[in-house]
N, C-alpha and C. Protein backbone atom coordinates (compact mmCIF):
# COMPACT_ATOMS: atom_id res chain seq x y z
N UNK A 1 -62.15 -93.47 -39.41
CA UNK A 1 -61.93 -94.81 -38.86
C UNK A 1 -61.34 -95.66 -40.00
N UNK A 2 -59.72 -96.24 -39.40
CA UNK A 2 -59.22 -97.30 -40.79
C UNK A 2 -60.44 -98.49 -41.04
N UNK A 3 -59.74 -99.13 -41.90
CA UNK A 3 -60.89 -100.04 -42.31
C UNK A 3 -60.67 -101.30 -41.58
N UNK A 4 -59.58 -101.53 -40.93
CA UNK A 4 -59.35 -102.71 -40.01
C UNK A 4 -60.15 -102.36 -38.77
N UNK A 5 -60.42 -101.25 -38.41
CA UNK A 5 -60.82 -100.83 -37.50
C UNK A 5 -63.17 -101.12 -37.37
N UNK A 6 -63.25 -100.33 -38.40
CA UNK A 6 -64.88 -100.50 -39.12
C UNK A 6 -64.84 -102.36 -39.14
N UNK A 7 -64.24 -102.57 -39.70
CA UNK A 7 -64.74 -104.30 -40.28
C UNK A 7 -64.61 -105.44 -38.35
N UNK A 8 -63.95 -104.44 -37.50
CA UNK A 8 -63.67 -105.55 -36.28
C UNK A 8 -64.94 -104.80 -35.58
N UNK A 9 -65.30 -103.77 -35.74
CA UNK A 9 -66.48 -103.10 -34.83
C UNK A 9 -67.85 -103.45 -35.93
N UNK A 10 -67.73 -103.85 -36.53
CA UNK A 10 -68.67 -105.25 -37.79
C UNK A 10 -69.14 -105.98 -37.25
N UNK A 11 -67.47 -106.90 -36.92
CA UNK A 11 -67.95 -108.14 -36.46
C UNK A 11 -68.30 -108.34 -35.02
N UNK A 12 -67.70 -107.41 -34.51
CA UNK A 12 -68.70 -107.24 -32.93
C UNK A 12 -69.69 -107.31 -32.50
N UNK A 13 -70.24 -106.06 -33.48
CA UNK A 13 -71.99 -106.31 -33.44
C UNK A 13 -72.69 -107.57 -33.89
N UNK A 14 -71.80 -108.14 -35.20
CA UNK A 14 -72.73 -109.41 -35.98
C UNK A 14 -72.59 -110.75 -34.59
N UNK A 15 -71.02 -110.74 -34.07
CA UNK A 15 -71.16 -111.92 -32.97
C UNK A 15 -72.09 -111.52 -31.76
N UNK A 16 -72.17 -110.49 -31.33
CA UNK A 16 -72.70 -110.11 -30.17
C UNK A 16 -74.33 -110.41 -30.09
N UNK A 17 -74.78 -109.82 -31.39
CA UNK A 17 -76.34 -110.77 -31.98
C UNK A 17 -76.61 -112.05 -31.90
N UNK A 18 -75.49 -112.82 -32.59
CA UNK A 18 -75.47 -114.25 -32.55
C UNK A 18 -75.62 -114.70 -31.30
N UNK A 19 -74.67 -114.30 -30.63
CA UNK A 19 -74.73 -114.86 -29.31
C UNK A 19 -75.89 -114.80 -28.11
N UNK A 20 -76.64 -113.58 -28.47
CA UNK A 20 -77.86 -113.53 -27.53
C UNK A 20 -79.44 -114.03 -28.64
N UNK A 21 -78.54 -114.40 -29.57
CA UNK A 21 -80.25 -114.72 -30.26
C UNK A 21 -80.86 -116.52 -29.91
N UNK A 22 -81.46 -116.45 -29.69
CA UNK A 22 -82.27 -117.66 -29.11
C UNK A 22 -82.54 -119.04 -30.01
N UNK A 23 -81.49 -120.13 -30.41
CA UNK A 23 -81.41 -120.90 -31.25
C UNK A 23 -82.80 -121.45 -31.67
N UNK A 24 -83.10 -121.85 -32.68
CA UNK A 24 -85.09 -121.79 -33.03
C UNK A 24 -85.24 -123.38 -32.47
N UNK A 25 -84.68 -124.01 -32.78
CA UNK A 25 -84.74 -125.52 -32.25
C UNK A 25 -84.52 -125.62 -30.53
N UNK A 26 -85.26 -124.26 -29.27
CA UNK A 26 -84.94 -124.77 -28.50
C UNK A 26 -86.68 -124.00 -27.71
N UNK A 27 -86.85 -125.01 -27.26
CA UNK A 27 -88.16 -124.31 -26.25
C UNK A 27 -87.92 -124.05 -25.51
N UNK A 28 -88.68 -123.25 -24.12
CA UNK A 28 -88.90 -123.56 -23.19
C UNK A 28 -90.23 -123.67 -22.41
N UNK A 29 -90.13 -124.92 -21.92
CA UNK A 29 -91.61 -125.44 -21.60
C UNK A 29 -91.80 -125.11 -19.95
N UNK A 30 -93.02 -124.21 -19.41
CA UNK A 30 -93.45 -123.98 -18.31
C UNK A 30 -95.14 -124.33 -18.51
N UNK A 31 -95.70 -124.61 -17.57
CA UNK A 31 -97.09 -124.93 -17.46
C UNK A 31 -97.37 -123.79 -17.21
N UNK A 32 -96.97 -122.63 -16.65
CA UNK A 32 -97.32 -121.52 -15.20
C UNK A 32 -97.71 -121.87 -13.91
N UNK A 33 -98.12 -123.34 -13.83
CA UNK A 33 -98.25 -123.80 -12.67
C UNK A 33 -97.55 -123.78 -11.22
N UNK A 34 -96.06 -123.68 -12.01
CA UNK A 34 -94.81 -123.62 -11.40
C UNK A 34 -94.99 -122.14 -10.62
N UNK A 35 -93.97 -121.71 -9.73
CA UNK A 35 -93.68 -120.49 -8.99
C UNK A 35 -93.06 -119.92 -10.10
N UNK A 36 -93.89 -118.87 -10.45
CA UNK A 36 -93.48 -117.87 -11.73
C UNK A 36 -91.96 -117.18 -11.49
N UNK A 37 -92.13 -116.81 -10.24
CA UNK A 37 -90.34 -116.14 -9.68
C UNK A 37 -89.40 -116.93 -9.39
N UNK A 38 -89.40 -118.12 -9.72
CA UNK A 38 -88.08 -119.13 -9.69
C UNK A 38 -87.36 -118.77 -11.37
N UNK A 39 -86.16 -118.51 -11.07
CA UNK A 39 -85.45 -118.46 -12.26
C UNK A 39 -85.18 -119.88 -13.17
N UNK A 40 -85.87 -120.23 -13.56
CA UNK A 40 -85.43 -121.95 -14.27
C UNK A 40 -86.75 -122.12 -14.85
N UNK A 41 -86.25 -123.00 -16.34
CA UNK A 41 -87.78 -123.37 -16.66
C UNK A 41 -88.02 -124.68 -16.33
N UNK A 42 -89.40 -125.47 -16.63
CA UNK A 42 -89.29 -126.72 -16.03
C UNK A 42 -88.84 -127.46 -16.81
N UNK A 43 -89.02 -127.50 -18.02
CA UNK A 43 -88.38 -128.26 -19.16
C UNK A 43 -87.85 -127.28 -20.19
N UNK A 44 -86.36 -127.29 -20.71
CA UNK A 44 -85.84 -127.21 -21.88
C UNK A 44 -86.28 -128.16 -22.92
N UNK A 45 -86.44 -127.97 -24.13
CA UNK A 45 -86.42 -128.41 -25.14
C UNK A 45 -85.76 -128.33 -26.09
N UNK A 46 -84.22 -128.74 -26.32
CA UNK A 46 -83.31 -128.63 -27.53
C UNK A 46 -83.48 -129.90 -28.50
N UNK A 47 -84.02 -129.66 -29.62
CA UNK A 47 -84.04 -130.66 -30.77
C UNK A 47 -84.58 -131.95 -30.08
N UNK A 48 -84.54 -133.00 -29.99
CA UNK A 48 -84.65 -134.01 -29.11
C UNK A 48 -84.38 -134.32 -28.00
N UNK A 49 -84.00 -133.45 -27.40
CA UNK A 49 -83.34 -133.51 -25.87
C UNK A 49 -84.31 -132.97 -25.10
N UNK A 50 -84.93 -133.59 -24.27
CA UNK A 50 -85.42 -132.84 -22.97
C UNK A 50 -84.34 -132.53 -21.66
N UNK A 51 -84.73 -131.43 -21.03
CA UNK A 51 -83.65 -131.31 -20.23
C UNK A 51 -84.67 -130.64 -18.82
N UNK A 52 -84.82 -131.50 -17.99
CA UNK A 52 -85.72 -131.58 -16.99
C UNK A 52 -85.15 -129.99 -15.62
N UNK A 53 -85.66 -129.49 -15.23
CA UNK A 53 -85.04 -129.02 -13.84
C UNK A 53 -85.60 -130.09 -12.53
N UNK A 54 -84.08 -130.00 -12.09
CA UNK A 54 -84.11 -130.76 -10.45
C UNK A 54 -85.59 -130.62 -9.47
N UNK A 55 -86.25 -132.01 -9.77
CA UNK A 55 -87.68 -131.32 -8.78
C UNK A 55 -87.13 -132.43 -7.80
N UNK A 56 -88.11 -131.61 -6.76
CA UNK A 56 -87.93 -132.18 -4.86
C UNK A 56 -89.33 -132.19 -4.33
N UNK A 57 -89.81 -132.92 -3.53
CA UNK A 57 -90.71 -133.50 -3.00
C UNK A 57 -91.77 -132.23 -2.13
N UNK A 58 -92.21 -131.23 -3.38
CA UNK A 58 -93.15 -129.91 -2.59
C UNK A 58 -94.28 -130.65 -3.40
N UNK A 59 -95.19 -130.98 -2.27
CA UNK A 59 -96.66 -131.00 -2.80
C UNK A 59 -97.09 -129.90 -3.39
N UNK A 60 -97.80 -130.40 -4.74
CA UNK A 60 -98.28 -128.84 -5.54
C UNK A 60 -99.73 -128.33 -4.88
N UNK A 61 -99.92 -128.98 -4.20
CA UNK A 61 -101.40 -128.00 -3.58
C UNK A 61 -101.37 -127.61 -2.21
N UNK A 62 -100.24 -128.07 -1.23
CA UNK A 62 -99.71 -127.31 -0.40
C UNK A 62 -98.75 -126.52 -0.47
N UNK A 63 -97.72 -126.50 -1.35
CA UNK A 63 -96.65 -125.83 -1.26
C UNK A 63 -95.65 -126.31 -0.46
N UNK A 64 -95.88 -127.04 0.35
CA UNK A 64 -94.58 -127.63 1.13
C UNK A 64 -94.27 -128.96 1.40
N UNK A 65 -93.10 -129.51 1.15
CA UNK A 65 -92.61 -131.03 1.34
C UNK A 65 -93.65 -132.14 1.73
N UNK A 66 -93.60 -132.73 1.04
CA UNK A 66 -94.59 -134.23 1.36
C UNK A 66 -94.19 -134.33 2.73
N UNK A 67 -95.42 -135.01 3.22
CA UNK A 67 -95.15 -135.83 4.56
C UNK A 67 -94.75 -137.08 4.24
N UNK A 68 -94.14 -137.78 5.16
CA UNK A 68 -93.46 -139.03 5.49
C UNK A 68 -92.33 -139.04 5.40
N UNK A 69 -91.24 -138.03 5.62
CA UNK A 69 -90.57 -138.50 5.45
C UNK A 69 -89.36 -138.41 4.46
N UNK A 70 -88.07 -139.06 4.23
CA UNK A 70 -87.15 -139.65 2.82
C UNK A 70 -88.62 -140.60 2.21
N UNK A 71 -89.04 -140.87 2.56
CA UNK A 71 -90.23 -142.22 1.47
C UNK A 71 -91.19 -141.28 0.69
N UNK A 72 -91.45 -140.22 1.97
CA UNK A 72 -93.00 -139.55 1.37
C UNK A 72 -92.17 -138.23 -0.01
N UNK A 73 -91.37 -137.89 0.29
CA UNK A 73 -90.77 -137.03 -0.55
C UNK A 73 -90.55 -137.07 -1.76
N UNK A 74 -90.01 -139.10 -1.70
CA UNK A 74 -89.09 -139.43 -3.38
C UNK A 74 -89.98 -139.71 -3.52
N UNK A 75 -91.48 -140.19 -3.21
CA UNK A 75 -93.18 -140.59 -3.99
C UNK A 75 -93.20 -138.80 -4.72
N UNK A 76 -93.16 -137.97 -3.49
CA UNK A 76 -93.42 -136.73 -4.23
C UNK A 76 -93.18 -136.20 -5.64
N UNK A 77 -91.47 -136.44 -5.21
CA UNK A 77 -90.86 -136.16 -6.33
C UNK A 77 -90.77 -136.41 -7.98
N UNK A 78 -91.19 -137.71 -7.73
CA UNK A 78 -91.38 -138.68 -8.62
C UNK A 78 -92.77 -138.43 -8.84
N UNK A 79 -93.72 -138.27 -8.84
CA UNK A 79 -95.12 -137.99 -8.88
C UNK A 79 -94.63 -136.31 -9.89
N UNK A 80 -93.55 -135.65 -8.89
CA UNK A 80 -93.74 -134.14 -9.88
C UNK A 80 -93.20 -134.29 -11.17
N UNK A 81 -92.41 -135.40 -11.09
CA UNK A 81 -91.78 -135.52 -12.54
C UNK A 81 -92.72 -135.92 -13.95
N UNK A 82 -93.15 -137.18 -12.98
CA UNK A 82 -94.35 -137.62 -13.68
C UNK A 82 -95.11 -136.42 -14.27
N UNK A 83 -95.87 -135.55 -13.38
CA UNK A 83 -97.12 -134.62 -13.90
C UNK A 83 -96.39 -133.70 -14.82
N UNK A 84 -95.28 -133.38 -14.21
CA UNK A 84 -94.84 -132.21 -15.67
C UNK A 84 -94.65 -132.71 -16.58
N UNK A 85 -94.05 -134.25 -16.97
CA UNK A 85 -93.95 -134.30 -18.66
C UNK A 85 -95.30 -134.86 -18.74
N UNK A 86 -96.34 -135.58 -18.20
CA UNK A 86 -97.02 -134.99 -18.79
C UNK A 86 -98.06 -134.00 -19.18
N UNK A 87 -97.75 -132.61 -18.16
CA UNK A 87 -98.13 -131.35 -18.81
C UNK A 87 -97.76 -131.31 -20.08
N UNK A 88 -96.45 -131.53 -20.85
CA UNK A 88 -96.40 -131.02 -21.68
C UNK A 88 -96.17 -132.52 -22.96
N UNK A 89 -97.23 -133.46 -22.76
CA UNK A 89 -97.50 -134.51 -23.50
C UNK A 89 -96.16 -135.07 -24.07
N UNK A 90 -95.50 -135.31 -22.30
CA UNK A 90 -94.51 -136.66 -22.62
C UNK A 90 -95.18 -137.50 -21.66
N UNK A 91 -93.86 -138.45 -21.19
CA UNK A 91 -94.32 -139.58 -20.41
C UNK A 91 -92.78 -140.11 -19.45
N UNK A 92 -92.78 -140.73 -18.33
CA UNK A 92 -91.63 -141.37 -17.82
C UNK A 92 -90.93 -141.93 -19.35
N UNK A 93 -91.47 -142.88 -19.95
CA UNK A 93 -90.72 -143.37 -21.33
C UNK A 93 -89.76 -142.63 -21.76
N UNK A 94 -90.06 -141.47 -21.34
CA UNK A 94 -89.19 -140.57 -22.85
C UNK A 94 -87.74 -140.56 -22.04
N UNK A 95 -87.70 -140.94 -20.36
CA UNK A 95 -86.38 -140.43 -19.60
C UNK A 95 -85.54 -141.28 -19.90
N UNK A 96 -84.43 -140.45 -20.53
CA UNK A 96 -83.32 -141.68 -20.67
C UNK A 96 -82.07 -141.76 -19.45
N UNK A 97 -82.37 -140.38 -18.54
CA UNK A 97 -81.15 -140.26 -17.76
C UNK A 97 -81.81 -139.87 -16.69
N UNK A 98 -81.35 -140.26 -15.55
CA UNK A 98 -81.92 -139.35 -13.68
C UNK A 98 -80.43 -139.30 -13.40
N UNK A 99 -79.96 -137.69 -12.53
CA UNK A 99 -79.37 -137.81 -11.78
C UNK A 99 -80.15 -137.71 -10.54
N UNK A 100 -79.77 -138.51 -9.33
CA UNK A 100 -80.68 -138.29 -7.67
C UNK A 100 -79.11 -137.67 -7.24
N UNK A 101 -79.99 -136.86 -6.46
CA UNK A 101 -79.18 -136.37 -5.31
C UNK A 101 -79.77 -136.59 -3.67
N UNK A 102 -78.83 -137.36 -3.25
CA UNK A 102 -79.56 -137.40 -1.76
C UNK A 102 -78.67 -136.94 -0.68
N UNK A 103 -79.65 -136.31 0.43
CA UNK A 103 -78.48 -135.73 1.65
C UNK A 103 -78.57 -136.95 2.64
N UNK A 104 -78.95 -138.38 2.60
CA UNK A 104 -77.96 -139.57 3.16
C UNK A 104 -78.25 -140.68 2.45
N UNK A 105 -76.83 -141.11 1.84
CA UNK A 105 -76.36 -142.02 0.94
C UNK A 105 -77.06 -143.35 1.22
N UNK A 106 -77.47 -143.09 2.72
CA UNK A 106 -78.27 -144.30 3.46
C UNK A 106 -79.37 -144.82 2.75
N UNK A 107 -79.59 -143.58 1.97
CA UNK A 107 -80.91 -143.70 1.86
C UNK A 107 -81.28 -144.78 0.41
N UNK A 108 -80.15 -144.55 0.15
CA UNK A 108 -80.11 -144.95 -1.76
C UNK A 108 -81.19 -146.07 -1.51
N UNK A 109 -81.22 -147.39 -0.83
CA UNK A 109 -81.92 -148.57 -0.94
C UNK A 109 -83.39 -148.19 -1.12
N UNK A 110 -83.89 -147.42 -0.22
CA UNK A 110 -85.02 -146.94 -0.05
C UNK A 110 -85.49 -146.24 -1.40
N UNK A 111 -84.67 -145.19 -2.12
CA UNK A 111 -85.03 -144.66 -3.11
C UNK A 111 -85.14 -145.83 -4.29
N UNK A 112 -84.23 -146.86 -4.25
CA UNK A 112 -84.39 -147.68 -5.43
C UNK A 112 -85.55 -148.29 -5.32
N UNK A 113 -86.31 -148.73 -4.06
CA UNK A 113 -87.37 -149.30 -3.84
C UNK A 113 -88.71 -148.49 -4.46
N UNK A 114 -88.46 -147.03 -4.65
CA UNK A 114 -89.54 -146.56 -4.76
C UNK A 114 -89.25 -146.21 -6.52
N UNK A 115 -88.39 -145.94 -6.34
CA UNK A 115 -88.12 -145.38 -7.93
C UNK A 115 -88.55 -147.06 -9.06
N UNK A 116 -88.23 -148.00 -8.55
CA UNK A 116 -89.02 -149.08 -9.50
C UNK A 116 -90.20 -149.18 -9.80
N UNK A 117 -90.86 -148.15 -9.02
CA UNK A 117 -92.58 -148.20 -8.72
C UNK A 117 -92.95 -147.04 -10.59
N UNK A 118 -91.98 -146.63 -9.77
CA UNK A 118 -91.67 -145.36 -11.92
C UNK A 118 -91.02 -145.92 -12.96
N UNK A 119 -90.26 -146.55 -13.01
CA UNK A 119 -89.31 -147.04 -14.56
C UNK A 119 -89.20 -148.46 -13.94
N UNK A 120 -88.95 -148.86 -15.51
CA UNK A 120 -89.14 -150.44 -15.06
C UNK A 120 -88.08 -150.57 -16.48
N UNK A 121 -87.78 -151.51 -16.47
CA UNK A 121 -86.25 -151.93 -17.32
C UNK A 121 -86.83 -152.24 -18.86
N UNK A 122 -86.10 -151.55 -19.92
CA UNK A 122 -84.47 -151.06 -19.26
C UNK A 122 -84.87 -149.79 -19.26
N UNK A 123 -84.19 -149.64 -17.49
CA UNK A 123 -84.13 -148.33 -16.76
C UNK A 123 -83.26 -146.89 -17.53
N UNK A 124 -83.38 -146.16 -17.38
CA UNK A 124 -82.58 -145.19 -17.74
C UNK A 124 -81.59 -144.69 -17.18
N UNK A 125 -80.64 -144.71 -17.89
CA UNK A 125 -78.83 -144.40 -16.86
C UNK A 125 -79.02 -143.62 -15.75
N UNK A 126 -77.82 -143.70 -14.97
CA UNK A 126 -78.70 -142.80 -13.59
C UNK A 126 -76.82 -142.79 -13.05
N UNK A 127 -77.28 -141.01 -12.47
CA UNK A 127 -76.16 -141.35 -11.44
C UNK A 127 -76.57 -140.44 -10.08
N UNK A 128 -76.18 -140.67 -8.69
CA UNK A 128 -76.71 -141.21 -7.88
C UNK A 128 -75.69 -140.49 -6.78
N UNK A 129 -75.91 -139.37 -5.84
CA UNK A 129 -74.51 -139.43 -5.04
C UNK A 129 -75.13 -138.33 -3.55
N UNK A 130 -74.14 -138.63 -2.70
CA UNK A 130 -74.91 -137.71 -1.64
C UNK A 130 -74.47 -136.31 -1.58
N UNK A 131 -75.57 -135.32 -0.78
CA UNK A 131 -74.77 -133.80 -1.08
C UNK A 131 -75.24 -133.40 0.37
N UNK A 132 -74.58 -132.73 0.51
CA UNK A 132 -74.82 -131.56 2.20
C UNK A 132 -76.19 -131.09 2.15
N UNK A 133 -76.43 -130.58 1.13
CA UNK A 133 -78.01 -129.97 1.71
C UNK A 133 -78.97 -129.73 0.14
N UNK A 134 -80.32 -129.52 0.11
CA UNK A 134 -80.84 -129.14 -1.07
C UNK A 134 -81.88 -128.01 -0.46
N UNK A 135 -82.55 -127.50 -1.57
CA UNK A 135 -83.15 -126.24 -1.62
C UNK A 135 -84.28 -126.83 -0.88
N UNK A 136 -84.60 -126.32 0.36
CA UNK A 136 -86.28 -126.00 1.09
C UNK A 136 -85.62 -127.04 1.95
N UNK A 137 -84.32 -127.44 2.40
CA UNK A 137 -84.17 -128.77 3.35
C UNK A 137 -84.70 -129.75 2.53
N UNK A 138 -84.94 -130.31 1.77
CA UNK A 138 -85.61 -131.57 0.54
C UNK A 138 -84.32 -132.43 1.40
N UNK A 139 -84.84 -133.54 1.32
CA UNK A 139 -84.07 -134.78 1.64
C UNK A 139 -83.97 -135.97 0.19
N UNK A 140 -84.56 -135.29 -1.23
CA UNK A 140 -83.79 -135.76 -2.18
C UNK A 140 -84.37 -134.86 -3.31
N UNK A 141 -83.47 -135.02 -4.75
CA UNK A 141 -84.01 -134.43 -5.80
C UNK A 141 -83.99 -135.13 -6.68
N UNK A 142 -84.01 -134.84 -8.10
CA UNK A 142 -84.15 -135.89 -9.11
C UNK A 142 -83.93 -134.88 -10.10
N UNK A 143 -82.73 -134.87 -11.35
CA UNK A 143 -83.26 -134.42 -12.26
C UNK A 143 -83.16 -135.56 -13.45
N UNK A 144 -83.72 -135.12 -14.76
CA UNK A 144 -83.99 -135.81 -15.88
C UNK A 144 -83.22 -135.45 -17.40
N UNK A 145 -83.09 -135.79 -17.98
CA UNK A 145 -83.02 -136.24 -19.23
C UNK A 145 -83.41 -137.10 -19.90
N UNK A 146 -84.55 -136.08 -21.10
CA UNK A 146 -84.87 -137.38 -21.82
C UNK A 146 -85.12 -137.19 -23.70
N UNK A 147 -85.42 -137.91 -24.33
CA UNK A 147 -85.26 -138.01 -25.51
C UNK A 147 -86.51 -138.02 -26.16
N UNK A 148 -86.90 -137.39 -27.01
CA UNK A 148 -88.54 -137.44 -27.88
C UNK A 148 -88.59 -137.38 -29.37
């Protein structure tokens, strides 16, 4: 084997390592509480960044969608956000970003009404838009970003 040849089958192996090795500055935070067979964790942790997964309005001791409703759901939702950071000893404070997703745009007023009941100013950037459908039929989601 020439030596241009050895030194590129080198660096193959050395990038190919790099690339699947797991940067040390990054967690990932699960309670186990969560459904162990969902592919996603609930919180990333890169350096100061929290990086939330999209929760939707499943009661954790039934397993299925709040009652009431678009109202009873974004309480849900917002309640799950709440309990997971602080499972893992954060707080609403730490969110600096929500995206909502809702399947009717109608609804936005209603969600702002409830979502003030969680953050209170100054609020954390947010963006906000309607989509065709979410996972379990959810009639909204929420994800987060936040800073610690």
């Amino acid at each position: 084997m020439n030596s241009l040849m050895k030194t590129a089958l080198l660096a193959s192996v050395l990038l190919t390592g790099f690339a699947q090795a797991k940067p040390s500055n990054v967690d990932f935070l699960n309670t186990g509480k969560a459904n162990p067979n969902l592919p996603f964790s609930q919180i990333v942790k890169a350096g100061n960044t929290l990086y939330m997964s999209g929760q939707i309005g499943i009661n954790p001791v039934t397993g299925k969608l709040a009652a009431g409703g678009f109202e009873g759901e974004t309480k849900q939702t917002l309640e799950n956000i709440k309990r997971t950071l602080e499972q893992h000893n954060y707080s609403m404070s730490n969110i600096v970003k929500c995206t909502v997703m809702l399947t009717d745009i109608n609804d936005f007023k209603a969600f702002n009404a409830i979502y003030t009941q969680y953050f209170s100013a100054p609020y954390p950037a947010r963006s906000a838009f309607a989509v065709k459908a979410l996972a379990l039929d959810s009639l909204v989601e929420v994800e987060c970003i936040g800073a610690v």
